[in-house]
PDB file of N, CA and C in Angstrom:
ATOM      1  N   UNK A   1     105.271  69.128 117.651  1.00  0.00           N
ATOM      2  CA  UNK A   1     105.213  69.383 116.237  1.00  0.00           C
ATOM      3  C   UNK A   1     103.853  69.976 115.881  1.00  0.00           C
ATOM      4  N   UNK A   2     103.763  71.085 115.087  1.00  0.00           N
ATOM      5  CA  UNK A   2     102.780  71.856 114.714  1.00  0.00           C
ATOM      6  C   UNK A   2     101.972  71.495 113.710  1.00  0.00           C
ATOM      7  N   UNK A   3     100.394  71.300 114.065  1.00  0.00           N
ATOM      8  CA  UNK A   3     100.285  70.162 112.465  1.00  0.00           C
ATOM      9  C   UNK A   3      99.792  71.203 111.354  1.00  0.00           C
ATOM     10  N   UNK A   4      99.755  70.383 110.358  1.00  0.00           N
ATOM     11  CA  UNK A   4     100.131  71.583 108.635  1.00  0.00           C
ATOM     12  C   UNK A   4      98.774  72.101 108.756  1.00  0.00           C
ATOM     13  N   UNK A   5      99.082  73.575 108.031  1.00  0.00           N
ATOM     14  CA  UNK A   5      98.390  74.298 107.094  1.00  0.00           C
ATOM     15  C   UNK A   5      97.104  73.862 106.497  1.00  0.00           C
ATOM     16  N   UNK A   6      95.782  73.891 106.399  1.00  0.00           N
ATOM     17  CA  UNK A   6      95.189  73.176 105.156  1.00  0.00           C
ATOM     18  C   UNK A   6      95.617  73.976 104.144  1.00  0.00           C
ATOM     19  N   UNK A   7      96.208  73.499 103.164  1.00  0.00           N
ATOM     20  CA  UNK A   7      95.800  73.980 101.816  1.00  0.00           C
ATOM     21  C   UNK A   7      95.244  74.678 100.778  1.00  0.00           C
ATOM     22  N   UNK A   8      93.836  74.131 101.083  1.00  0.00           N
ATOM     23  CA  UNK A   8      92.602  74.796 100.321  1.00  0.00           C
ATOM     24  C   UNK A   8      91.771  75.780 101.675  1.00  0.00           C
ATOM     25  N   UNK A   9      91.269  77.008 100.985  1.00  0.00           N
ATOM     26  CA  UNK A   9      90.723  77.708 101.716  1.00  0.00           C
ATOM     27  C   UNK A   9      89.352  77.277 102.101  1.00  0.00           C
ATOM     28  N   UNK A  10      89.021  77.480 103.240  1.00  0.00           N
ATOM     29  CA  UNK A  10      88.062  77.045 104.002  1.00  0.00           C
ATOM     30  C   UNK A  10      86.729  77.595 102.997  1.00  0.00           C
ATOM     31  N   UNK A  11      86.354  78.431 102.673  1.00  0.00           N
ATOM     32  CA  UNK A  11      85.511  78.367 101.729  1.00  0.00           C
ATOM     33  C   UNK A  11      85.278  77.799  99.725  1.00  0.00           C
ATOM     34  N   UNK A  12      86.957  77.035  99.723  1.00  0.00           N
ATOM     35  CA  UNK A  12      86.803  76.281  98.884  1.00  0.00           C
ATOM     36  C   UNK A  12      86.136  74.862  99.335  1.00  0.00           C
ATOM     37  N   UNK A  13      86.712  74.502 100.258  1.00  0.00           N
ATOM     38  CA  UNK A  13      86.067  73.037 100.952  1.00  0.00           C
ATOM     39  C   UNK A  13      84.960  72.962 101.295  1.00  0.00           C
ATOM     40  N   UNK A  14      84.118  74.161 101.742  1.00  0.00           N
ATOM     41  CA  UNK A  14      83.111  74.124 101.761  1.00  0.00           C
ATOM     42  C   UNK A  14      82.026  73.542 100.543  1.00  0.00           C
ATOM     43  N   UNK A  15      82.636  74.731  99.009  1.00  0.00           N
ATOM     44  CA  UNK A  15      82.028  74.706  98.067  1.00  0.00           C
ATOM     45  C   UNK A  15      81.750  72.989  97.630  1.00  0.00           C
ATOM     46  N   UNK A  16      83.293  72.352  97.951  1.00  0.00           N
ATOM     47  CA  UNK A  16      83.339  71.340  97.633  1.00  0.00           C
ATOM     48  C   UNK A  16      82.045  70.203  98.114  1.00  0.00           C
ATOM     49  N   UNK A  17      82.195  70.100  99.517  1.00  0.00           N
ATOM     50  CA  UNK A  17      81.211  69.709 100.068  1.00  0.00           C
ATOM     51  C   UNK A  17      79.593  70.242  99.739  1.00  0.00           C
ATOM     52  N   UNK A  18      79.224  71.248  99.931  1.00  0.00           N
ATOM     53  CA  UNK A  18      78.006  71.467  99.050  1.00  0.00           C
ATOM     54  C   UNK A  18      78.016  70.808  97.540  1.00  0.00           C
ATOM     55  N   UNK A  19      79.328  70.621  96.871  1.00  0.00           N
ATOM     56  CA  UNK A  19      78.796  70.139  95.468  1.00  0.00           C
ATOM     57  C   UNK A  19      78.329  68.686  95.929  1.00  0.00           C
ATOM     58  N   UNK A  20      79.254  67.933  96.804  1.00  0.00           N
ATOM     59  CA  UNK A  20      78.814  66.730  97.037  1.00  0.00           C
ATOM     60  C   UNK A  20      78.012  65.733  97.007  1.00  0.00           C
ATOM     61  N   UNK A  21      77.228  67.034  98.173  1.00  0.00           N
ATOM     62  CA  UNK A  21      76.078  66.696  98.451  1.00  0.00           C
ATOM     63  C   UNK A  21      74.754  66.984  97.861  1.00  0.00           C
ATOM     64  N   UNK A  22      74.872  67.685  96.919  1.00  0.00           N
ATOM     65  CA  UNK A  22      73.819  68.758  96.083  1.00  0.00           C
ATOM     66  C   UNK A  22      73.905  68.896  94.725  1.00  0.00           C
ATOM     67  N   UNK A  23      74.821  67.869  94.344  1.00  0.00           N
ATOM     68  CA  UNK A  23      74.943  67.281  92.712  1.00  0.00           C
ATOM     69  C   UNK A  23      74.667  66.321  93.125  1.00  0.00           C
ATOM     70  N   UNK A  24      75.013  65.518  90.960  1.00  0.00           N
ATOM     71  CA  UNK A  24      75.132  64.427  90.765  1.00  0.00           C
ATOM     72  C   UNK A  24      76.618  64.219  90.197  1.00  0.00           C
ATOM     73  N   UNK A  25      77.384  65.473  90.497  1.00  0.00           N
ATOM     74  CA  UNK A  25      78.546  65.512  89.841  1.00  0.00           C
ATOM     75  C   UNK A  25      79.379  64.195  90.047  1.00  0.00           C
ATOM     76  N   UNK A  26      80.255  63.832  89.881  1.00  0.00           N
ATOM     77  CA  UNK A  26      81.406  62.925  89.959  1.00  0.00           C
ATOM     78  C   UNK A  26      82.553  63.478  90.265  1.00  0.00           C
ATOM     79  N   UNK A  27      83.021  62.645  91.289  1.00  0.00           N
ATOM     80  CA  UNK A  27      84.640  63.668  92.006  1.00  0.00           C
ATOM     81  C   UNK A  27      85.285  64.796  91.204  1.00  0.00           C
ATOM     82  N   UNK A  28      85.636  63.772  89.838  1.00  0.00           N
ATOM     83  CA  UNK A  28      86.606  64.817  88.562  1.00  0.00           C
ATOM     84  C   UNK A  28      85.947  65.515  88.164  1.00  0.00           C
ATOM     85  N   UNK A  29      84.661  65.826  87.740  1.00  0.00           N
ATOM     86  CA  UNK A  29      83.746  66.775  87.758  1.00  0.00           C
ATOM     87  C   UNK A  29      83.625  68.179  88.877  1.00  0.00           C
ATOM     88  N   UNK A  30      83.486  67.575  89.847  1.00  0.00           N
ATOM     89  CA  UNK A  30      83.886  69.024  91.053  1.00  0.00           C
ATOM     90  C   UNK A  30      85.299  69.076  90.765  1.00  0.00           C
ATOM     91  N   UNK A  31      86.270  68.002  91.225  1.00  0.00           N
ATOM     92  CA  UNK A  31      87.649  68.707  90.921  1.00  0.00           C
ATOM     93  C   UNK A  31      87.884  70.668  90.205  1.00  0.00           C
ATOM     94  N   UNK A  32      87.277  69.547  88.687  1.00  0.00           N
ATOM     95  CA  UNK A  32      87.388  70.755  87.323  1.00  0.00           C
ATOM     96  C   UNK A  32      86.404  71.997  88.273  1.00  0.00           C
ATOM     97  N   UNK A  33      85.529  71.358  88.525  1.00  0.00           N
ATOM     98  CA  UNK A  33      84.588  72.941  88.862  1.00  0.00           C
ATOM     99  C   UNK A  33      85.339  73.469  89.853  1.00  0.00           C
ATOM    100  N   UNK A  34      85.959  73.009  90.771  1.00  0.00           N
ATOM    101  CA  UNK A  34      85.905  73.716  91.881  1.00  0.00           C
ATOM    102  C   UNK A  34      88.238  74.142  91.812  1.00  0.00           C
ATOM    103  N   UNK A  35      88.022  73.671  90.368  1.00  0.00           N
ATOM    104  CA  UNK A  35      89.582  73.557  89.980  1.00  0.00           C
ATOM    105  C   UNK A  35      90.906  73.536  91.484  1.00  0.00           C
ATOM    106  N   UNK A  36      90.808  72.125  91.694  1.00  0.00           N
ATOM    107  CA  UNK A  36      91.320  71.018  92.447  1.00  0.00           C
ATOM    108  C   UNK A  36      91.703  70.166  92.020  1.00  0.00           C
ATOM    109  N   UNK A  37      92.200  68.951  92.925  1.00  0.00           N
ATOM    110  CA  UNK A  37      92.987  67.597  92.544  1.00  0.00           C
ATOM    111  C   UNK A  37      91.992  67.050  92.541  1.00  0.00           C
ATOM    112  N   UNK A  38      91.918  65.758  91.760  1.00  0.00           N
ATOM    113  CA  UNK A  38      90.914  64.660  92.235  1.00  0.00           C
ATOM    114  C   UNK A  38      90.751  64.033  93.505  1.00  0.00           C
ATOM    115  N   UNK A  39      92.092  63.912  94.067  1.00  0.00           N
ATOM    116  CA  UNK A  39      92.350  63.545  95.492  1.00  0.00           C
ATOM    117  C   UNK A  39      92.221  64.645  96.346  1.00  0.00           C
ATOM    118  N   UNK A  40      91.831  66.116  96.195  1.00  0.00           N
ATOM    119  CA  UNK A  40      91.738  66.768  97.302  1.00  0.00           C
ATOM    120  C   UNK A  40      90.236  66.598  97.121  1.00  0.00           C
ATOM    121  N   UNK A  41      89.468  66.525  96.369  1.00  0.00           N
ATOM    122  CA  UNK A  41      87.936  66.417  96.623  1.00  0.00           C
ATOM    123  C   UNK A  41      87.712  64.618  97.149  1.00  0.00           C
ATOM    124  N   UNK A  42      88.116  63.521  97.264  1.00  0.00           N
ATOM    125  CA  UNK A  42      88.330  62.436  97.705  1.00  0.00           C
ATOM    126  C   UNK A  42      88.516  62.799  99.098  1.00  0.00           C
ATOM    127  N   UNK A  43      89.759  63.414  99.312  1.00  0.00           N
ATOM    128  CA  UNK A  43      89.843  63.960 100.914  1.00  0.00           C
ATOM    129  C   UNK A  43      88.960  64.358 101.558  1.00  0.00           C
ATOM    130  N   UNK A  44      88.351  65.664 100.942  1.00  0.00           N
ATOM    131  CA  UNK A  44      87.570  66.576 101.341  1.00  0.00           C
ATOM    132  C   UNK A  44      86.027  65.165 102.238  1.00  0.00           C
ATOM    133  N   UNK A  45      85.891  64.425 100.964  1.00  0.00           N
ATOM    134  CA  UNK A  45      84.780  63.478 101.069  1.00  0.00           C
ATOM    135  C   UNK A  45      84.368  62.693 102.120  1.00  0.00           C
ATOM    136  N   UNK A  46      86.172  62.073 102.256  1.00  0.00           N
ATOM    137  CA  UNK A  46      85.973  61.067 102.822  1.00  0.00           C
ATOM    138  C   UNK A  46      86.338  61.624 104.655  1.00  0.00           C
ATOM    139  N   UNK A  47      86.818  62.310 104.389  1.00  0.00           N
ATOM    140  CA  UNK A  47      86.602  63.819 106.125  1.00  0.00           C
ATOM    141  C   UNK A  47      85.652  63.742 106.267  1.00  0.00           C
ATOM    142  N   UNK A  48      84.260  64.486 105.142  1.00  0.00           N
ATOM    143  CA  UNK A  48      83.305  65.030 105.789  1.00  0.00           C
ATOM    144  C   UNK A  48      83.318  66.465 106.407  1.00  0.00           C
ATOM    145  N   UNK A  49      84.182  66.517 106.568  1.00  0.00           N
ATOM    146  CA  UNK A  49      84.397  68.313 107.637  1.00  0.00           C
ATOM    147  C   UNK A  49      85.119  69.306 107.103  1.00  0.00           C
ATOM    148  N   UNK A  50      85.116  70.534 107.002  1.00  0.00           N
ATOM    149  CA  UNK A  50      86.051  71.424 107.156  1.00  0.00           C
ATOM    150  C   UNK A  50      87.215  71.586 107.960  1.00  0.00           C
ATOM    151  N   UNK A  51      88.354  71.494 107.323  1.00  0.00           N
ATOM    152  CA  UNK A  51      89.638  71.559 107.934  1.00  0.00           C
ATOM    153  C   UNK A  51      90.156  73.290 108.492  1.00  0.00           C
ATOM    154  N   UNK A  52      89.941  73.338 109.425  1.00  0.00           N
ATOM    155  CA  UNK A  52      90.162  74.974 109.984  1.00  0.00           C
ATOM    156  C   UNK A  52      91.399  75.010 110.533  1.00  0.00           C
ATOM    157  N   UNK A  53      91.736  76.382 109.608  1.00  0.00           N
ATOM    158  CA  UNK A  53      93.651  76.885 110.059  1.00  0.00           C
ATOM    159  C   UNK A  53      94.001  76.672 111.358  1.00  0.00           C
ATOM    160  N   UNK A  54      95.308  75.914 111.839  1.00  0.00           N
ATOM    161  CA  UNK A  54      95.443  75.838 112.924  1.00  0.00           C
ATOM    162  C   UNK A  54      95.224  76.743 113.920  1.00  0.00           C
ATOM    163  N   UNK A  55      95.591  76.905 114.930  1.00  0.00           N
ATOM    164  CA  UNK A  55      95.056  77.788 116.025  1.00  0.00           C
ATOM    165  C   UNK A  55      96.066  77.617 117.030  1.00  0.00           C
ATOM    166  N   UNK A  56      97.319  78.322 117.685  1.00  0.00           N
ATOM    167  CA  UNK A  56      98.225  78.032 118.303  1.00  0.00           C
ATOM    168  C   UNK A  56      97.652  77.393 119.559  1.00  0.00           C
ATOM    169  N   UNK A  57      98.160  77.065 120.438  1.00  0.00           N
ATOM    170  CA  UNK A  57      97.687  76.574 122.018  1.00  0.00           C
ATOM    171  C   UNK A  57      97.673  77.700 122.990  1.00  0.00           C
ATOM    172  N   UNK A  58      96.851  77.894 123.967  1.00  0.00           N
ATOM    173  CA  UNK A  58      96.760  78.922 124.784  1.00  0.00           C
ATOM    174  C   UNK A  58      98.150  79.536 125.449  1.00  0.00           C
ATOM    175  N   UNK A  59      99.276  78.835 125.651  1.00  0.00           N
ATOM    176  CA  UNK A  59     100.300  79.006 126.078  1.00  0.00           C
ATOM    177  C   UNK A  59     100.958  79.888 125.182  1.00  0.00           C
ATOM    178  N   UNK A  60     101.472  78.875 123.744  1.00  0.00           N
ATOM    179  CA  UNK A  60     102.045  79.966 122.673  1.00  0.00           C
ATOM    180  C   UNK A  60     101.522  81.042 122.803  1.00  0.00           C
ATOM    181  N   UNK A  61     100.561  81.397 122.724  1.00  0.00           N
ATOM    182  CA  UNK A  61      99.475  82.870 122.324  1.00  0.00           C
ATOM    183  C   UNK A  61      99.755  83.638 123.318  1.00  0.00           C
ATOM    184  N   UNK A  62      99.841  83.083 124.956  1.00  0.00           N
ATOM    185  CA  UNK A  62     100.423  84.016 125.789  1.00  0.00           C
ATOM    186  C   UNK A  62     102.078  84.477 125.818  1.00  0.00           C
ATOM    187  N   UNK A  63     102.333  83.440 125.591  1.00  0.00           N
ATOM    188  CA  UNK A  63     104.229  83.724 124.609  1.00  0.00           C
ATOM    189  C   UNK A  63     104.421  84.996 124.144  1.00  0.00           C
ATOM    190  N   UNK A  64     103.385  85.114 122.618  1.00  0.00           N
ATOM    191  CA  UNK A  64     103.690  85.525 121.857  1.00  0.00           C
ATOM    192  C   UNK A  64     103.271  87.127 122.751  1.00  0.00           C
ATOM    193  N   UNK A  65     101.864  87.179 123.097  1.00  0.00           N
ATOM    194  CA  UNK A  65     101.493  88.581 123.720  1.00  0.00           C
ATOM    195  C   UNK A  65     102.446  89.069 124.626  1.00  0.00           C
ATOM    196  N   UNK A  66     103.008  88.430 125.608  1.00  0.00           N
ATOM    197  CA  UNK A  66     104.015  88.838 126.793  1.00  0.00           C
ATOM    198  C   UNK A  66     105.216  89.150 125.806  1.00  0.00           C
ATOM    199  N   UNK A  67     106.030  88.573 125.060  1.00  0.00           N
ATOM    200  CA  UNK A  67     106.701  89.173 124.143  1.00  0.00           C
ATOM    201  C   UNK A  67     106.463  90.529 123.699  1.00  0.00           C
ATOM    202  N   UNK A  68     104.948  90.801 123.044  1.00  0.00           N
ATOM    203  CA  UNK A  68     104.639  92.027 122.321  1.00  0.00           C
ATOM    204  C   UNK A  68     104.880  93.123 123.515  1.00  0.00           C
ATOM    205  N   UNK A  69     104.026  93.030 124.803  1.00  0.00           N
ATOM    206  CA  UNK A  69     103.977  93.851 125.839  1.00  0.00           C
ATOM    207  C   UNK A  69     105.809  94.412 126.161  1.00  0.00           C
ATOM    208  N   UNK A  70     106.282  93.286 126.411  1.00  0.00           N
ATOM    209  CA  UNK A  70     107.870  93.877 126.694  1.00  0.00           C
ATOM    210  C   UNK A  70     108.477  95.292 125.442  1.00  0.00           C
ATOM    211  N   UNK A  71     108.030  95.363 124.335  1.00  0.00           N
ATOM    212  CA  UNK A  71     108.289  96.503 123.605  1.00  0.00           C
ATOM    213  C   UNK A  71     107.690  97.804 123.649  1.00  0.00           C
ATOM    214  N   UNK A  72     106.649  97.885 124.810  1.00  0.00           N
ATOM    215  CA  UNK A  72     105.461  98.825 125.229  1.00  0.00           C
ATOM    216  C   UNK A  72     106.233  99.269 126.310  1.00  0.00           C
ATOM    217  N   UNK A  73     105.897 100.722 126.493  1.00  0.00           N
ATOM    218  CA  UNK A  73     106.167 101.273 128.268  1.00  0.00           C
ATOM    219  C   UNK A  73     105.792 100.861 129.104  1.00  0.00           C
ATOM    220  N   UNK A  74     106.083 100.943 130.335  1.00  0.00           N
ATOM    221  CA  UNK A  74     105.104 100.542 131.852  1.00  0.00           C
ATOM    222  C   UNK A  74     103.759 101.409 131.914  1.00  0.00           C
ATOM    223  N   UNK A  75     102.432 101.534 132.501  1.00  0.00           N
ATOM    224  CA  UNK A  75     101.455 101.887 132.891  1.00  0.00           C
ATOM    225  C   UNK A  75     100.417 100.894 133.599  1.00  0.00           C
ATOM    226  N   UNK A  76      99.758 101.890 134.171  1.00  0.00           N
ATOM    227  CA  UNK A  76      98.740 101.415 135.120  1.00  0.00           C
ATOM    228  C   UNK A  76      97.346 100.720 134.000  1.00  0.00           C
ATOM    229  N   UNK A  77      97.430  99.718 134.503  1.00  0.00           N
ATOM    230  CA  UNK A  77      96.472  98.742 133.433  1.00  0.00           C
ATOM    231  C   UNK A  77      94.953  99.391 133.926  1.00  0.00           C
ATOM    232  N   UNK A  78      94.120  99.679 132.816  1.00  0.00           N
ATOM    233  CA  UNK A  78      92.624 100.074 133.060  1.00  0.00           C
ATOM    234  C   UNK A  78      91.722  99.030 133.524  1.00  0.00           C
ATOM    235  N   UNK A  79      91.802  97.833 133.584  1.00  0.00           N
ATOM    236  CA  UNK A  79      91.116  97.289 133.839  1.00  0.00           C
ATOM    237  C   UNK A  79      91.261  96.761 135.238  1.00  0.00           C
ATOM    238  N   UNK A  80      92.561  96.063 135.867  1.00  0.00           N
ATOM    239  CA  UNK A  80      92.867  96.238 137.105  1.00  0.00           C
ATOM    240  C   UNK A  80      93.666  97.015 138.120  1.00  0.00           C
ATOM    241  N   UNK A  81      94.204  97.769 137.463  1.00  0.00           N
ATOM    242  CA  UNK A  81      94.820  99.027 138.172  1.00  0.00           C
ATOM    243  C   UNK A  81      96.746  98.701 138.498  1.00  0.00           C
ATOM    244  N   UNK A  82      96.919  97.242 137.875  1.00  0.00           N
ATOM    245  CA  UNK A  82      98.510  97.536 138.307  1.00  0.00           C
ATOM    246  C   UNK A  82      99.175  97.831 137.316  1.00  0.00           C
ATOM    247  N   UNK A  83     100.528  98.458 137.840  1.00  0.00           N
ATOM    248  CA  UNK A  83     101.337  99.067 136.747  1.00  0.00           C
ATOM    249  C   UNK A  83     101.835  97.460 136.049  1.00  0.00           C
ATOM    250  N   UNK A  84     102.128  97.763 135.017  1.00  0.00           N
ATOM    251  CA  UNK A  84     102.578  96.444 133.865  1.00  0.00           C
ATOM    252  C   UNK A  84     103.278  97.130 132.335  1.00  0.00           C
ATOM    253  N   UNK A  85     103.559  96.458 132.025  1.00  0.00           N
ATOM    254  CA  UNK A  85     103.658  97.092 130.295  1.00  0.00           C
ATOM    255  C   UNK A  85     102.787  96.485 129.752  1.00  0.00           C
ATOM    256  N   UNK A  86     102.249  97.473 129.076  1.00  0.00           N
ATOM    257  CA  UNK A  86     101.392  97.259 127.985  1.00  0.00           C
ATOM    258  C   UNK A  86     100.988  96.313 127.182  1.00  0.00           C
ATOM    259  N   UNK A  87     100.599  95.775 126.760  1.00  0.00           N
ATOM    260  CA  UNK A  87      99.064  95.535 127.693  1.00  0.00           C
ATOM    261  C   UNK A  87      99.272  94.106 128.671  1.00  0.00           C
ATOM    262  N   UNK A  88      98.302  94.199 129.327  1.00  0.00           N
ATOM    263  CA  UNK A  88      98.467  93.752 130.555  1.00  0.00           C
ATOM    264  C   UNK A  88      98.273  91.969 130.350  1.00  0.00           C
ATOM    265  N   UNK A  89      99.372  91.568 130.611  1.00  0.00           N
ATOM    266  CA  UNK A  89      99.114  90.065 130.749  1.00  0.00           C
ATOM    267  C   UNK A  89      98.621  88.913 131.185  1.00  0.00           C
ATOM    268  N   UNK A  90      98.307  89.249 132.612  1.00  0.00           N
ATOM    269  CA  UNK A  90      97.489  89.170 133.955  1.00  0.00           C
ATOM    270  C   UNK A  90      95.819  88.887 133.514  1.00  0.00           C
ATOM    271  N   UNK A  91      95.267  90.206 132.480  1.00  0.00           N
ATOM    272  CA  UNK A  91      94.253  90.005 132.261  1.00  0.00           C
ATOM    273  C   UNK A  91      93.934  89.589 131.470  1.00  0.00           C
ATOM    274  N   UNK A  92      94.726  89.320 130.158  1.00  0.00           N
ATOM    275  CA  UNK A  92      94.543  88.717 128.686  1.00  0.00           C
ATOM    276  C   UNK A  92      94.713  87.281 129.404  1.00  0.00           C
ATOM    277  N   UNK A  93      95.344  86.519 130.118  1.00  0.00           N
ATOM    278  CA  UNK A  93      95.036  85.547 130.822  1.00  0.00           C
ATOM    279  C   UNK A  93      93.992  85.359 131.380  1.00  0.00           C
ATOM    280  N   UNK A  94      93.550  86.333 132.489  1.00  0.00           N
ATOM    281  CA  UNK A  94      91.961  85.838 132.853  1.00  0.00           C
ATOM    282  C   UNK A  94      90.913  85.886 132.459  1.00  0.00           C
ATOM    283  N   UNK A  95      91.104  86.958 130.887  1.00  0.00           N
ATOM    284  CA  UNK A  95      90.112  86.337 129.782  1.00  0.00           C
ATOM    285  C   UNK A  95      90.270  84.920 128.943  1.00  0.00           C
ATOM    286  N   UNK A  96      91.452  84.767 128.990  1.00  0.00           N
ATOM    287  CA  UNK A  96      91.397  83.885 128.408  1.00  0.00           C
ATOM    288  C   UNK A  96      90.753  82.162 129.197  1.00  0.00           C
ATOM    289  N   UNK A  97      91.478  81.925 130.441  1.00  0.00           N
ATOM    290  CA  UNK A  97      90.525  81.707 131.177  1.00  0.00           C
ATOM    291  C   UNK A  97      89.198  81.167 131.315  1.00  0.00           C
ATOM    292  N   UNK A  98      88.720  82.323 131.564  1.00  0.00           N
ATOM    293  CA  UNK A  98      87.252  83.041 130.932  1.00  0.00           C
ATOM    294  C   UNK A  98      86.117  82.298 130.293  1.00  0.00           C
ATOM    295  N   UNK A  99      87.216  82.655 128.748  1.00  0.00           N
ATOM    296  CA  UNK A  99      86.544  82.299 127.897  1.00  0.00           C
ATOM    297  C   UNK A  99      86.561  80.598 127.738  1.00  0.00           C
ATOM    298  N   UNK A 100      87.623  79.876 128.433  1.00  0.00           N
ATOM    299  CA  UNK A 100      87.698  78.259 127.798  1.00  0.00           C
ATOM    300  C   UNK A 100      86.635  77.904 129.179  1.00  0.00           C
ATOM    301  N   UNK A 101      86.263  78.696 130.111  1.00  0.00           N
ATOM    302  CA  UNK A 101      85.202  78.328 131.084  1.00  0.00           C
ATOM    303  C   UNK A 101      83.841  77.999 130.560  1.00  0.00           C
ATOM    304  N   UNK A 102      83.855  79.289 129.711  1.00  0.00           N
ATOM    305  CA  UNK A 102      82.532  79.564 129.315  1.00  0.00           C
ATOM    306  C   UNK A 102      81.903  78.440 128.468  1.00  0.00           C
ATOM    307  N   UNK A 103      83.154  78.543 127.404  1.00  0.00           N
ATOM    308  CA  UNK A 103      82.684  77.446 126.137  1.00  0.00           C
ATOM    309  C   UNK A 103      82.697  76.123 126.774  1.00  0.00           C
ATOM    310  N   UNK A 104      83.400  75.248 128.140  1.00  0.00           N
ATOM    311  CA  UNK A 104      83.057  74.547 128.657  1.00  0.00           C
ATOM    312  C   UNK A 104      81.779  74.564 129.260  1.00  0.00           C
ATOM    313  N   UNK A 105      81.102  75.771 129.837  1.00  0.00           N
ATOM    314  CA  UNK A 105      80.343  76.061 130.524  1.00  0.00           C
ATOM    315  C   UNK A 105      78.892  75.513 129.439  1.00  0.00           C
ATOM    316  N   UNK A 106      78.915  75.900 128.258  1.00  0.00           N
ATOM    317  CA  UNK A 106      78.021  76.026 127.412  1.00  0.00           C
ATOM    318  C   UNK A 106      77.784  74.481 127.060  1.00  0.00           C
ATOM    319  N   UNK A 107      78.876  74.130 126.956  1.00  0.00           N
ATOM    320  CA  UNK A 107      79.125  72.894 126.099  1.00  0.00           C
ATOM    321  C   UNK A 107      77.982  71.653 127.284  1.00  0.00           C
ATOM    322  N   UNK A 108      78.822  71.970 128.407  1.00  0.00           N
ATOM    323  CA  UNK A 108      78.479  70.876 129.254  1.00  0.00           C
ATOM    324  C   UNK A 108      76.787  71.425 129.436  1.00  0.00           C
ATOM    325  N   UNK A 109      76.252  72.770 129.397  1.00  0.00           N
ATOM    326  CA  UNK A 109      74.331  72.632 129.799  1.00  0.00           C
ATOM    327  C   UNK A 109      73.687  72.070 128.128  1.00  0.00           C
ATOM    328  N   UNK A 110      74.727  72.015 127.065  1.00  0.00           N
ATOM    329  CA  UNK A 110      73.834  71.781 126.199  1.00  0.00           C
ATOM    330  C   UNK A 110      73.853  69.827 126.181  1.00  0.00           C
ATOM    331  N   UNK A 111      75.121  69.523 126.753  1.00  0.00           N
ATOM    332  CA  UNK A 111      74.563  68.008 126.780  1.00  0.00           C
ATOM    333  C   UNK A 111      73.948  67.611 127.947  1.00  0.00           C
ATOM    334  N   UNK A 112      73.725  68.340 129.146  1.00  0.00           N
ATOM    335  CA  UNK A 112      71.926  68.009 130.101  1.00  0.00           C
ATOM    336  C   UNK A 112      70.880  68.137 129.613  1.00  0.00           C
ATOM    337  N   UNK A 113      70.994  69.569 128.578  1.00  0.00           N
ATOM    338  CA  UNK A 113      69.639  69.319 127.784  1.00  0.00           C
ATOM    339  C   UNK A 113      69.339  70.949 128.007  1.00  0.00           C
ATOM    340  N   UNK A 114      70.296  71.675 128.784  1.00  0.00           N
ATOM    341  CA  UNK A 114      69.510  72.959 129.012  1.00  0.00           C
ATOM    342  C   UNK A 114      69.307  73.215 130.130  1.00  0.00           C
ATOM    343  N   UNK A 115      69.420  72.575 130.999  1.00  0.00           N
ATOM    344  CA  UNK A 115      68.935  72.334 132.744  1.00  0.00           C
ATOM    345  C   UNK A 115      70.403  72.909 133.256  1.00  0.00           C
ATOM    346  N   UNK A 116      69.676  74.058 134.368  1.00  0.00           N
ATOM    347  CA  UNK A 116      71.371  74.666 135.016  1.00  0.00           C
ATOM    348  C   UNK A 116      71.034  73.649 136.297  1.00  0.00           C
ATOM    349  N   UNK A 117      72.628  73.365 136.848  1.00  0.00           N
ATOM    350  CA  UNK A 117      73.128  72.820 137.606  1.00  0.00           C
ATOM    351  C   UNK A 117      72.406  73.375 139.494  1.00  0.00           C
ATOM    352  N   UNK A 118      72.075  72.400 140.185  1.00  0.00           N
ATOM    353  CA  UNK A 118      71.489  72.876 141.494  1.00  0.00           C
ATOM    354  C   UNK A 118      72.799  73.415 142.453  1.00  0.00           C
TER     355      UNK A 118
END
């Protein structure tokens, strides 16, 4: 099951949160300003965070691209040279890949402190 939508746009929740923290307003007070529920600025509060639009899972996303490619002709992919349809799936995978390496990669030297691995 796919979880919901937020609602409010990510730069309304924001606003919200800056009023928060940077008044003396009172919930129903931002509400009106930031023209909201009383309970979505309660939410907003008691989160703490910005709620960011879902983001499918790496799988769907390759779903959806291998789908798109099947409506493309065959050709020789530029980046590794085999024939495929358009665009190449193979490699939008090993970027993708890639990239969840990297941001692991990053993630894990910033909690050593910065120190690369021997």
């Amino acid at each position: 099951m796919r979880p919901r939508e937020p609602m409010l746009s990510v730069e309304t929740q924001r606003e919200i949160i800056a009023l928060l923290h940077t008044t003396d307003h009172s919930q129903r007070e931002i509400a009106r300003i930031a023209d909201v529920s009383r309970s979505s600025v309660g939410n907003i509060k008691w989160r703490g965070v910005v709620v960011e639009p879902y983001r499918p899972p790496i799988r769907q996303r390759v779903t959806e691209y291998a789908e798109f490619g099947r409506k493309n002709p065959r050709a020789r992919c530029p980046r590794c040279g085999v024939e495929v349809e358009m665009p190449c799936l193979a490699c939008y995978v090993r970027r993708l890949k890639t990239e969840t390496w990297l941001q692991r990669t990053i993630r894990e030297r910033k909690e050593r402190g910065g120190q690369k691995s021997e």
